[in-house]
C-alpha atoms as a PDB file:
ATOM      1  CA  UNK A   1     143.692  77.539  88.994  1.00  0.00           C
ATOM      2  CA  UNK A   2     146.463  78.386  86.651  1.00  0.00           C
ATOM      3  CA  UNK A   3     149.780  76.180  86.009  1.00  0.00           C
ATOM      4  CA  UNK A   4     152.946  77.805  85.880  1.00  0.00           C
ATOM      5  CA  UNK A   5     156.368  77.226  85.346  1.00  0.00           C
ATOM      6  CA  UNK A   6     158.676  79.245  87.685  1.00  0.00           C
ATOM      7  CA  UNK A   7     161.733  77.264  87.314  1.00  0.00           C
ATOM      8  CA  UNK A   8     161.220  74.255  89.253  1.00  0.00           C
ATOM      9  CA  UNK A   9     158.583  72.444  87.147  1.00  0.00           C
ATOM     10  CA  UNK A  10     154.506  73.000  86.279  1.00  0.00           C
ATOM     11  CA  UNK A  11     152.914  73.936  89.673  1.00  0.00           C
ATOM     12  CA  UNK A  12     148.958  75.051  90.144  1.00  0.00           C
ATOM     13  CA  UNK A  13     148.549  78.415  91.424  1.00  0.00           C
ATOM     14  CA  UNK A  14     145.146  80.318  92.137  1.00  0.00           C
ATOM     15  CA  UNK A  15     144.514  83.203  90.045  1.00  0.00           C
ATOM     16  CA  UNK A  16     143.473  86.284  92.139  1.00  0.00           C
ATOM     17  CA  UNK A  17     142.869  89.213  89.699  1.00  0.00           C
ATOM     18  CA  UNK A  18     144.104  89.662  85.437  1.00  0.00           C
ATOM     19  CA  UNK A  19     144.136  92.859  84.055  1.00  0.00           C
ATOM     20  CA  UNK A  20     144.217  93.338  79.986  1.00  0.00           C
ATOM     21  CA  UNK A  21     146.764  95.773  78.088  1.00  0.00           C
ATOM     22  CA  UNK A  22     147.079  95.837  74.995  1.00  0.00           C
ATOM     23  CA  UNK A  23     149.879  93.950  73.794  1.00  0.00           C
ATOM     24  CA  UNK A  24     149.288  91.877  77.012  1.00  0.00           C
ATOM     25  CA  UNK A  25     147.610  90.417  79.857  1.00  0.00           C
ATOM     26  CA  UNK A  26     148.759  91.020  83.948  1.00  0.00           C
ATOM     27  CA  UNK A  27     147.877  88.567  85.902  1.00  0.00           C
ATOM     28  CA  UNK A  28     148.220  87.671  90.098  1.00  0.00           C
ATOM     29  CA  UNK A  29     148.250  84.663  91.234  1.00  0.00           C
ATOM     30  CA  UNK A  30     148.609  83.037  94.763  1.00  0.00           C
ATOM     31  CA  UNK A  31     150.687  79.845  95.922  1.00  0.00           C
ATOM     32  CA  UNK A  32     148.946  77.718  98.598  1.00  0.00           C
ATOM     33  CA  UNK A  33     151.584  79.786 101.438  1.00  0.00           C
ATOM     34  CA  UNK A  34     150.065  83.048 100.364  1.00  0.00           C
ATOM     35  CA  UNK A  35     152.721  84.630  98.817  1.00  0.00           C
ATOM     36  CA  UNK A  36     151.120  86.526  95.199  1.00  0.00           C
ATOM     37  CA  UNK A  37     152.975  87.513  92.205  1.00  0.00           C
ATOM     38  CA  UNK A  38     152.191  88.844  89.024  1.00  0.00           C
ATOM     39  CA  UNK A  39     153.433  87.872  85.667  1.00  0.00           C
ATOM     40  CA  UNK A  40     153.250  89.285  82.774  1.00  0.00           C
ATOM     41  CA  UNK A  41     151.633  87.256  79.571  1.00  0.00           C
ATOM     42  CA  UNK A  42     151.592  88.548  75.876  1.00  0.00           C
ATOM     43  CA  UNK A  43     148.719  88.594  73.572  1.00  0.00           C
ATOM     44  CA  UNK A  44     148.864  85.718  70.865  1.00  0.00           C
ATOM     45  CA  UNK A  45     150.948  83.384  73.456  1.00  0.00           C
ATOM     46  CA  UNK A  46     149.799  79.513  73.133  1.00  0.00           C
ATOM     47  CA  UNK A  47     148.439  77.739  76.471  1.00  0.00           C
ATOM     48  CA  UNK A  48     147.374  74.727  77.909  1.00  0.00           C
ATOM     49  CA  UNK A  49     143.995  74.554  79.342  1.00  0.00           C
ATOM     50  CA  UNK A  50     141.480  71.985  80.651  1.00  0.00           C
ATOM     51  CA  UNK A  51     138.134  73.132  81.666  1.00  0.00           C
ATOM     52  CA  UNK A  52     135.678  70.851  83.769  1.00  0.00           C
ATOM     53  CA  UNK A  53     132.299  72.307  83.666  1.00  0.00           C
ATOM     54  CA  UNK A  54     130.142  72.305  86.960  1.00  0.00           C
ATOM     55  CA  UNK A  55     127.790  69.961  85.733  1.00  0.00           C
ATOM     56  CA  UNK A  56     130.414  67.612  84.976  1.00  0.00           C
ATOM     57  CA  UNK A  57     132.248  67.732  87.886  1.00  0.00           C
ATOM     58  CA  UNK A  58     131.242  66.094  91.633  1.00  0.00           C
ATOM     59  CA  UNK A  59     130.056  69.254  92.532  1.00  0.00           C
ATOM     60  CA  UNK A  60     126.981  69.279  90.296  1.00  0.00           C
ATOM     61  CA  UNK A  61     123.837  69.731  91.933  1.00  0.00           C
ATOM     62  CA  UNK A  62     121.941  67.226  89.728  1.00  0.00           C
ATOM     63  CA  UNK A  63     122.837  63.562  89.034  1.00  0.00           C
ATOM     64  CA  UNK A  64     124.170  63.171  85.436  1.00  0.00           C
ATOM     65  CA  UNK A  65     125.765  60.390  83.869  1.00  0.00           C
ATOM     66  CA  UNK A  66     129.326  60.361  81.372  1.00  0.00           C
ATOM     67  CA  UNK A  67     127.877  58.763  77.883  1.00  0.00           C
END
């Protein structure tokens, strides 16, 4: 899942394939109606990103504990 702004505010959309250029990346991405687009992001460009490992997640398959 990828957050992007389109104009109306931050709004998750599932990424469905990225490609790499070389002064950029192409990505596709899907909204929850289907519809895909691509967008265009250069190289060097500054995101926001929050990563939940399996294991720490509900999904893990063994019980583990937050210290």
């Amino acid at each position: 899942m990828i957050a992007v702004d389109r104009g109306s505010g931050e709004k998750l959309y599932t990424l469905v394939f990225k490609d790499s250029a070389e002064d950029r990346y192409i990505v596709t991405l899907r909204d929850d109606d289907g519809e895909t687009f691509q967008i265009d992001i250069p190289r060097g460009t500054t995101v926001k990103r929050s990563l939940q490992a399996k294991w720490e997640s509900p999904q893990s398959p063994t019980p583990h504990s937050q210290s």
